[in-house]
Protein backbone atom coordinates (compact mmCIF):
# COMPACT_ATOMS: atom_id res chain seq x y z
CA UNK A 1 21.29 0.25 -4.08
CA UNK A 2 21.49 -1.50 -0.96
CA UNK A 3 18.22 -1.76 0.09
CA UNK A 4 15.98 -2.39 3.59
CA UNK A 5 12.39 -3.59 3.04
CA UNK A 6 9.76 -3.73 5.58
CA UNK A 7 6.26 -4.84 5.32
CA UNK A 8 6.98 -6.12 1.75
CA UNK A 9 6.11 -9.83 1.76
CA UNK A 10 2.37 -9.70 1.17
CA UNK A 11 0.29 -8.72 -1.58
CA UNK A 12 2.45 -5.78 -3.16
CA UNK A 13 5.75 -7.17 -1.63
CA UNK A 14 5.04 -10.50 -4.48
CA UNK A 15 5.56 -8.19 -7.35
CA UNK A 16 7.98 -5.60 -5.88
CA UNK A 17 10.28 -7.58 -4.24
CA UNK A 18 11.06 -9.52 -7.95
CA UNK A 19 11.31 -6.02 -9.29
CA UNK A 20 13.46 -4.29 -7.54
CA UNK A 21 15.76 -7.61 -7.75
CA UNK A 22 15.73 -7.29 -11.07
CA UNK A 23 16.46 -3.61 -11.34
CA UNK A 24 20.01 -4.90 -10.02
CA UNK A 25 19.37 -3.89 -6.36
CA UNK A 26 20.29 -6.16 -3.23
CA UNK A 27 17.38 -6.45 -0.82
CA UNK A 28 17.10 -7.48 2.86
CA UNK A 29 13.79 -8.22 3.49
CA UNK A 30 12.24 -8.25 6.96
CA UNK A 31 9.14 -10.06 7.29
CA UNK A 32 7.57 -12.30 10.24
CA UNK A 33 6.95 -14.95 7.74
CA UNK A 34 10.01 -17.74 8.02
CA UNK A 35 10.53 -17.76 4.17
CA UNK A 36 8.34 -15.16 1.79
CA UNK A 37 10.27 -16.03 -1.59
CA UNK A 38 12.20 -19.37 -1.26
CA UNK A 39 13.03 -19.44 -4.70
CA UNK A 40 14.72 -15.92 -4.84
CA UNK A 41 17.10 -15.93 -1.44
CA UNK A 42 20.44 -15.90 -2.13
CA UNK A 43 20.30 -13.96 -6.03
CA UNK A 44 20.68 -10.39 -4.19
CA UNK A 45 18.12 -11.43 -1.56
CA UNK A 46 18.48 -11.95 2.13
CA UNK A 47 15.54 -12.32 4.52
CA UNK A 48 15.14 -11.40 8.16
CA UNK A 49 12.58 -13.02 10.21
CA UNK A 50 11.61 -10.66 12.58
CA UNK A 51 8.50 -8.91 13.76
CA UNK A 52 9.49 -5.16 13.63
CA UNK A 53 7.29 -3.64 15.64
CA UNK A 54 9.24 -5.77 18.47
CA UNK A 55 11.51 -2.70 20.12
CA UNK A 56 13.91 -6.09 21.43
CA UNK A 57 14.67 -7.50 17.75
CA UNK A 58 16.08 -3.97 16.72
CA UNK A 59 19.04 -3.88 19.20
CA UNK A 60 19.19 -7.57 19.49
CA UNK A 61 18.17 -9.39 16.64
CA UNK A 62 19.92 -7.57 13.73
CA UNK A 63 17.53 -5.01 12.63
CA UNK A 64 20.08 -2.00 12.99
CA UNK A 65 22.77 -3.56 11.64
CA UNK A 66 20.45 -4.09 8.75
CA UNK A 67 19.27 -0.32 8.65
CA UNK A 68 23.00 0.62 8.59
CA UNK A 69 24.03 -1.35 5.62
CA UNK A 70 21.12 0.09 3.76
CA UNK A 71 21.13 2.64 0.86
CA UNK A 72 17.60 2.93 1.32
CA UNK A 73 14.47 1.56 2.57
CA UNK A 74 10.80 0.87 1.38
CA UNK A 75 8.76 0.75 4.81
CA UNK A 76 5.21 -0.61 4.37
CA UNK A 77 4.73 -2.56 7.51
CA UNK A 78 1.29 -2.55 8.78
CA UNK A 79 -1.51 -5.24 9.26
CA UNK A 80 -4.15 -5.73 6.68
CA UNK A 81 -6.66 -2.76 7.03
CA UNK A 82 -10.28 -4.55 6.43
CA UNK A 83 -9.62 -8.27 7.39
CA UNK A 84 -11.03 -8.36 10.36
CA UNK A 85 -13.79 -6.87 13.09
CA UNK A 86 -12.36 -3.16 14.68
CA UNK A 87 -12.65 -4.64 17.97
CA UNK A 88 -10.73 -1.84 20.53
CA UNK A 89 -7.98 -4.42 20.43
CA UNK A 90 -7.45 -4.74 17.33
CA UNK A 91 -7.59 -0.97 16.37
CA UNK A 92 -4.69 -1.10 18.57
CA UNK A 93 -3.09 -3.52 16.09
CA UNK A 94 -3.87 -1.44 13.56
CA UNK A 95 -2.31 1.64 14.54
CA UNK A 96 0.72 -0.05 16.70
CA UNK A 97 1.83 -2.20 13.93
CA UNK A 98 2.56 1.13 11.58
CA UNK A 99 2.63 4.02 14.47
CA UNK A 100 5.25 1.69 16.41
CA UNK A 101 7.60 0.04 13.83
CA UNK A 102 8.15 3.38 11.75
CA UNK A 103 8.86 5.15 14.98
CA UNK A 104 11.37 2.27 15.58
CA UNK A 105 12.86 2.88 12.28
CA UNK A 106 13.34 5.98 12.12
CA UNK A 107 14.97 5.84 15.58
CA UNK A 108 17.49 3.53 14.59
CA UNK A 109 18.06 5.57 11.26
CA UNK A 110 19.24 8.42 14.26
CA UNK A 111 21.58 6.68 15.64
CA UNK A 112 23.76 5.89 12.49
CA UNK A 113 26.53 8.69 11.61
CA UNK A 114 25.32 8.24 7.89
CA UNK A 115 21.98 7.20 7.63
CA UNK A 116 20.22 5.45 4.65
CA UNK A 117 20.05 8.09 1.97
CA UNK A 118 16.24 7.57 1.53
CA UNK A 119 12.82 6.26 3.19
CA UNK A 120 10.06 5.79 1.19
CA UNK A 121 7.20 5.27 3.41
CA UNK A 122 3.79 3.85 3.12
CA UNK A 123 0.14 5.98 3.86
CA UNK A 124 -2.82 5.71 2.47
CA UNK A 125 -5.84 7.89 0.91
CA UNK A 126 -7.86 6.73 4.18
CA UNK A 127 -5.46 10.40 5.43
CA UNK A 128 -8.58 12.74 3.45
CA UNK A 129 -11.48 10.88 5.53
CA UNK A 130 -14.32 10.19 3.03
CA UNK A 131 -16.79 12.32 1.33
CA UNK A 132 -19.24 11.72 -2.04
CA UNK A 133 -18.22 14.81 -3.39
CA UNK A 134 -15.00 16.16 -2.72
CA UNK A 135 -12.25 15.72 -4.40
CA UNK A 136 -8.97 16.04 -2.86
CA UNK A 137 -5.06 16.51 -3.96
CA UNK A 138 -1.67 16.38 -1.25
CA UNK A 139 -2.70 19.99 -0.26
CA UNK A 140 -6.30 18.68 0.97
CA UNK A 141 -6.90 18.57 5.12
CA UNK A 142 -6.74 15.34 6.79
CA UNK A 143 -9.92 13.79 8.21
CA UNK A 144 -11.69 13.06 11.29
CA UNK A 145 -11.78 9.50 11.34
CA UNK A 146 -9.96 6.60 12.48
CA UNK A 147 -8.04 5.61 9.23
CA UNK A 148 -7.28 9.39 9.30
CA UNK A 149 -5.80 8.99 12.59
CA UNK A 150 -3.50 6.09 11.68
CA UNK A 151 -2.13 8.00 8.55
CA UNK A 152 -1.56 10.84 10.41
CA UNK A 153 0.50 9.57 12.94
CA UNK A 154 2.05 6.93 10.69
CA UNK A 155 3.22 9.82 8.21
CA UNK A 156 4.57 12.20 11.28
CA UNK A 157 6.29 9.03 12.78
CA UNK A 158 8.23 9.32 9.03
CA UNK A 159 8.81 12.73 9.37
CA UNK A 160 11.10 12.47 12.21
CA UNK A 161 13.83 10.67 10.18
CA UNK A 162 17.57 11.75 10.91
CA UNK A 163 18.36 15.34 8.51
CA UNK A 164 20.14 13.99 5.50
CA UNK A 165 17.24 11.35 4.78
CA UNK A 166 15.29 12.22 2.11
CA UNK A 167 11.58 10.88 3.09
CA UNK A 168 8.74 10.03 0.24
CA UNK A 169 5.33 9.41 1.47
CA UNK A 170 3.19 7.63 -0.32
CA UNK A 171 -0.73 7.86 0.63
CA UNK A 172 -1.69 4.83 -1.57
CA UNK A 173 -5.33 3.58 -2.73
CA UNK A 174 -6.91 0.39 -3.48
CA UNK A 175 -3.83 -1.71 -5.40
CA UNK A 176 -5.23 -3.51 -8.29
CA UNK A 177 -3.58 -7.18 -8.65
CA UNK A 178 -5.02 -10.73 -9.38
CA UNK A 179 -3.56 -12.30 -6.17
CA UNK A 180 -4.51 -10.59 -3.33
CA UNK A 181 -6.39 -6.90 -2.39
CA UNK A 182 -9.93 -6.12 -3.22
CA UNK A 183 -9.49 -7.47 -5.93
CA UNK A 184 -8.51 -10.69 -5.89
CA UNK A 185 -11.27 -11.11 -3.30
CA UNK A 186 -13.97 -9.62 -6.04
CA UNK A 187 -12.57 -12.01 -8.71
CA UNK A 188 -14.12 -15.88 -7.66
CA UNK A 189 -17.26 -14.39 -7.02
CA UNK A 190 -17.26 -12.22 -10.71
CA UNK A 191 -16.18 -15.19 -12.82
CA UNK A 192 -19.28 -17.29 -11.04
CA UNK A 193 -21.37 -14.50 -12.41
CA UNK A 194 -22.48 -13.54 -9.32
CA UNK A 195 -20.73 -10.15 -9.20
CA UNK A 196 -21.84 -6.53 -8.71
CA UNK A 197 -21.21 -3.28 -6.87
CA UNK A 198 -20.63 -3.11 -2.96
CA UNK A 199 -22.80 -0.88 -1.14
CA UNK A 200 -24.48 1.96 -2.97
CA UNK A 201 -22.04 2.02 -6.06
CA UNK A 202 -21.78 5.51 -5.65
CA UNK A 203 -18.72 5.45 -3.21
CA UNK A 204 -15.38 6.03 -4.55
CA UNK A 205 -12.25 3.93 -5.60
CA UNK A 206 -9.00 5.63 -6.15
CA UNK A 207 -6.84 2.83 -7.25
CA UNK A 208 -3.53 2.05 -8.85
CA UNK A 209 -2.58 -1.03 -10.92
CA UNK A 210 0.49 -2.83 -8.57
CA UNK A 211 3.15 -2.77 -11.57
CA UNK A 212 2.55 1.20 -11.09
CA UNK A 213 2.53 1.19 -7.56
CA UNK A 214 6.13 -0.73 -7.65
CA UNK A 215 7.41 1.09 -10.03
CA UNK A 216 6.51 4.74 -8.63
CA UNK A 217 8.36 2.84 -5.09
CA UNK A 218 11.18 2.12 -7.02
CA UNK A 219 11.18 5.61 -8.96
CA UNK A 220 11.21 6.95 -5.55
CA UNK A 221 14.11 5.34 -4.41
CA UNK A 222 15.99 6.43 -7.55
CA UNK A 223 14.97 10.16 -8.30
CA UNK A 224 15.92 12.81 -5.82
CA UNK A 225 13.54 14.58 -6.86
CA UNK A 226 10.94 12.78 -5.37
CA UNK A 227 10.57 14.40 -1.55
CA UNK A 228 7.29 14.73 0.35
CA UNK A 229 3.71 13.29 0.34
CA UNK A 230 2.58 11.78 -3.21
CA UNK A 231 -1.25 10.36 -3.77
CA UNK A 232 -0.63 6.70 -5.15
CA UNK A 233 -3.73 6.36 -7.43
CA UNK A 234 -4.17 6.60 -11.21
CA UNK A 235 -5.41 9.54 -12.72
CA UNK A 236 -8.88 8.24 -12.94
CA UNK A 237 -10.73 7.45 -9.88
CA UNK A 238 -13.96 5.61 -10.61
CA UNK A 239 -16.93 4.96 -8.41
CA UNK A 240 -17.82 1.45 -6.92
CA UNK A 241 -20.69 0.80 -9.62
CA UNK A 242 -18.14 1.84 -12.45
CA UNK A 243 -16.18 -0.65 -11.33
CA UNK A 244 -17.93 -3.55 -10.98
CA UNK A 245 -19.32 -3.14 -14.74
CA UNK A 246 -15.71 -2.57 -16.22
CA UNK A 247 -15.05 -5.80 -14.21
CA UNK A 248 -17.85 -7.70 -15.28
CA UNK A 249 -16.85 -6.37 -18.66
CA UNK A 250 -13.12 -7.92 -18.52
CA UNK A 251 -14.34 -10.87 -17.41
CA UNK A 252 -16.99 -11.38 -19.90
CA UNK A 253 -19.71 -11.95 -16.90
CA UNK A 254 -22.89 -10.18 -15.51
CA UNK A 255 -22.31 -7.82 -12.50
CA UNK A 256 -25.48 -6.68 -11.41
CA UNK A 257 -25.85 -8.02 -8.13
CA UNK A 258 -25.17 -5.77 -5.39
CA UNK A 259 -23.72 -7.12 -2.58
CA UNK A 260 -25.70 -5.23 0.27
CA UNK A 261 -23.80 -2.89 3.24
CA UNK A 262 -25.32 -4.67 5.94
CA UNK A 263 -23.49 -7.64 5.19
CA UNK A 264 -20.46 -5.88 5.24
CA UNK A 265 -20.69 -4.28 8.37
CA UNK A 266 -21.87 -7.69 10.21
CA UNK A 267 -19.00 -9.03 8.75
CA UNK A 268 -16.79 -6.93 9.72
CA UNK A 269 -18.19 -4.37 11.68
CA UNK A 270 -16.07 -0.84 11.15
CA UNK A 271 -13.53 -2.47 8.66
CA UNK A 272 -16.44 -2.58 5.96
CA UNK A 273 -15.83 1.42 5.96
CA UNK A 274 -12.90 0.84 3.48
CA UNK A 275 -15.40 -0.81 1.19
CA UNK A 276 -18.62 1.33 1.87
CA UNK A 277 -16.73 4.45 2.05
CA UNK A 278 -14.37 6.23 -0.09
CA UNK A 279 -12.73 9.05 -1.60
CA UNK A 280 -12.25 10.92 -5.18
CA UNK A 281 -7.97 11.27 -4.66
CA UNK A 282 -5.86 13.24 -7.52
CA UNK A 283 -2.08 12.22 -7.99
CA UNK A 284 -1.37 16.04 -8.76
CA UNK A 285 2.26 15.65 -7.75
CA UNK A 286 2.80 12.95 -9.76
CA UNK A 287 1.13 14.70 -12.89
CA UNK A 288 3.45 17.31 -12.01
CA UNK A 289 7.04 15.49 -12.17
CA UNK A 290 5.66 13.65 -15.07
CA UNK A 291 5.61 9.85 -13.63
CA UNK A 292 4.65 7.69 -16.27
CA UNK A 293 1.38 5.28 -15.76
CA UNK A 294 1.86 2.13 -17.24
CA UNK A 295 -2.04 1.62 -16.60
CA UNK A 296 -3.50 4.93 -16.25
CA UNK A 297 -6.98 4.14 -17.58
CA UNK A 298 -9.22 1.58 -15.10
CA UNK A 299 -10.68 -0.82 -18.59
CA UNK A 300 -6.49 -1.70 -19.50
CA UNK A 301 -5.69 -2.17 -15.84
CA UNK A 302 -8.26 -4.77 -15.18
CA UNK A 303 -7.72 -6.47 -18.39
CA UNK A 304 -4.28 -6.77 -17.18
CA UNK A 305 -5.20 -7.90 -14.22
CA UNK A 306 -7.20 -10.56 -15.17
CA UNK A 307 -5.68 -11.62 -18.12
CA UNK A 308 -4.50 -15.79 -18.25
CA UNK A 309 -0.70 -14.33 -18.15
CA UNK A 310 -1.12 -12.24 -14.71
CA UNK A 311 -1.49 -15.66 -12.88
């Protein structure tokens, strides 16, 4: 397939971009970094560097021509969630930079006689809200809060794709890698032995290993039977504490100390919510069509993730 990626040159966009290259697809990759992956342009690889979230660089600069060529396209533009301080501006950012480019997409994907054949579109469990004690599936409400909001009106931006396009939404959790994500942010400070649980330890993590994560993108690109809203997290949820001791257990190191919430939320104010909060999420739909997890269980995925070979 032809295919149109957007928001792909970070974290998850290191691993999927390789894969779907070497599933012998041809990707155009749109990114506002000059050169993401120097050493794969050119082998089925072109790169467009463009903010898309600019309405100008859509008419102008390419990006429809792009969106016209494509068979599909993989849209998981959005800046980083819990980076930074939720100052009013840069909720803004937050919202804009998924709310606005998908809308742009989409738009564009209107105007074409034949549009791409699929979007698979990013979300994120942050859609339920949080809770202790629920546990929620696709069916489940949405929430009340702000990362609610943005999925909300980042999935219904999707929605309005052209008839003909067959959109996937994928409401992903916490992406398990050695490189980037929670993770790689957890790992310096577990090897030093100075690890532990965030919070109270009794929050939830719904995660998914990023080999599964890419390839449940590119099964979604593939199967036509994939249509709709899909939970992106293993079968297992776990709990913060859980976590850090299965961590602290790959690693061979102590995890006992607890970094404390307060120092979170000075840090970064509202953003720590992704870390202090959470939610028990169930990939029911995915159970259902029979996807199969490479790393299902939470002990294999973090010994895969911080194995000597995932560097």
């Amino acid at each position: 397939m032809r295919l149109l990626l957007l928001g792909c040159s970070g974290f998850v966009g290191r691993e999927l971009v390789p894969f779907l290259l070497e599933l012998g697809h041809e990707v155009t990759l749109v990114s506002r970094q000059a050169q993401p992956f120097p050493s794969l342009v050119g082998k089925r690889l072109a790169c467009l560097h463009l903010d898309p979230a600019d309405p100008a660089n859509w008419a102008h600069n390419g990006l429809d021509v792009a969106v016209s060529q494509s068979d599909g396209v993989v849209n998981l533009a959005g800046e980083p969630i819990a980076e930074r301080r939720w100052t009013p501006a840069h909720r803004d950012v937050l919202l804009q930079s998924r709310v606005r480019t998908t809308e742009l997409l989409v738009a564009s994907m209107a105007r074409l006689e034949t549009p791409p054949a699929v979007l698979v579109s990013g979300s994120a469990v942050g859609f339920y809200g949080t809770s202790l004690e629920a546990r929620f599936q696709e069916t489940s409400p949405a929430g009340n809060d702000f990362l609610a909001e943005i999925c909300q009106r980042w999935e219904a931006a999707a929605d309005q794709a052209p008839v003909g396009c067959r959109v996937v939404k994928l409401r992903i959790g916490i992406v398990l890698g050695p490189d980037g994500g929670a993770l790689g942010k957890m790992l310096p400070v577990f090897r030093m032995g100075f690890g532990g649980p965030v919070g109270s330890g009794r929050q939830w993590m719904s995660w998914i290993h990023r080999h599964d994560l890419c390839r449940l993108i590119a099964t979604a690109l593939e199967d036509v039977s994939f249509s709709g809203v899909y939970n992106a997290v293993s079968p297992e949820p776990t709990t913060m504490g859980s976590f850090a001791l299965a961590l602290g257990q790959a690693l061979g190191r102590p995890s006992l100390l607890p970094v404390p919430g307060p120092l979170l939320q000075l840090l970064l104010g509202d953003g720590a919510q992704v870390v202090l909060e959470g939610q028990q999420v169930l990939p029911e739909r995915l159970q259902a069509q029979g996807f199969a997890y490479q790393y299902p269980q939470l002990n294999a995925a973090l010994a895969a993730a911080t194995s000597p070979a995932s560097h």
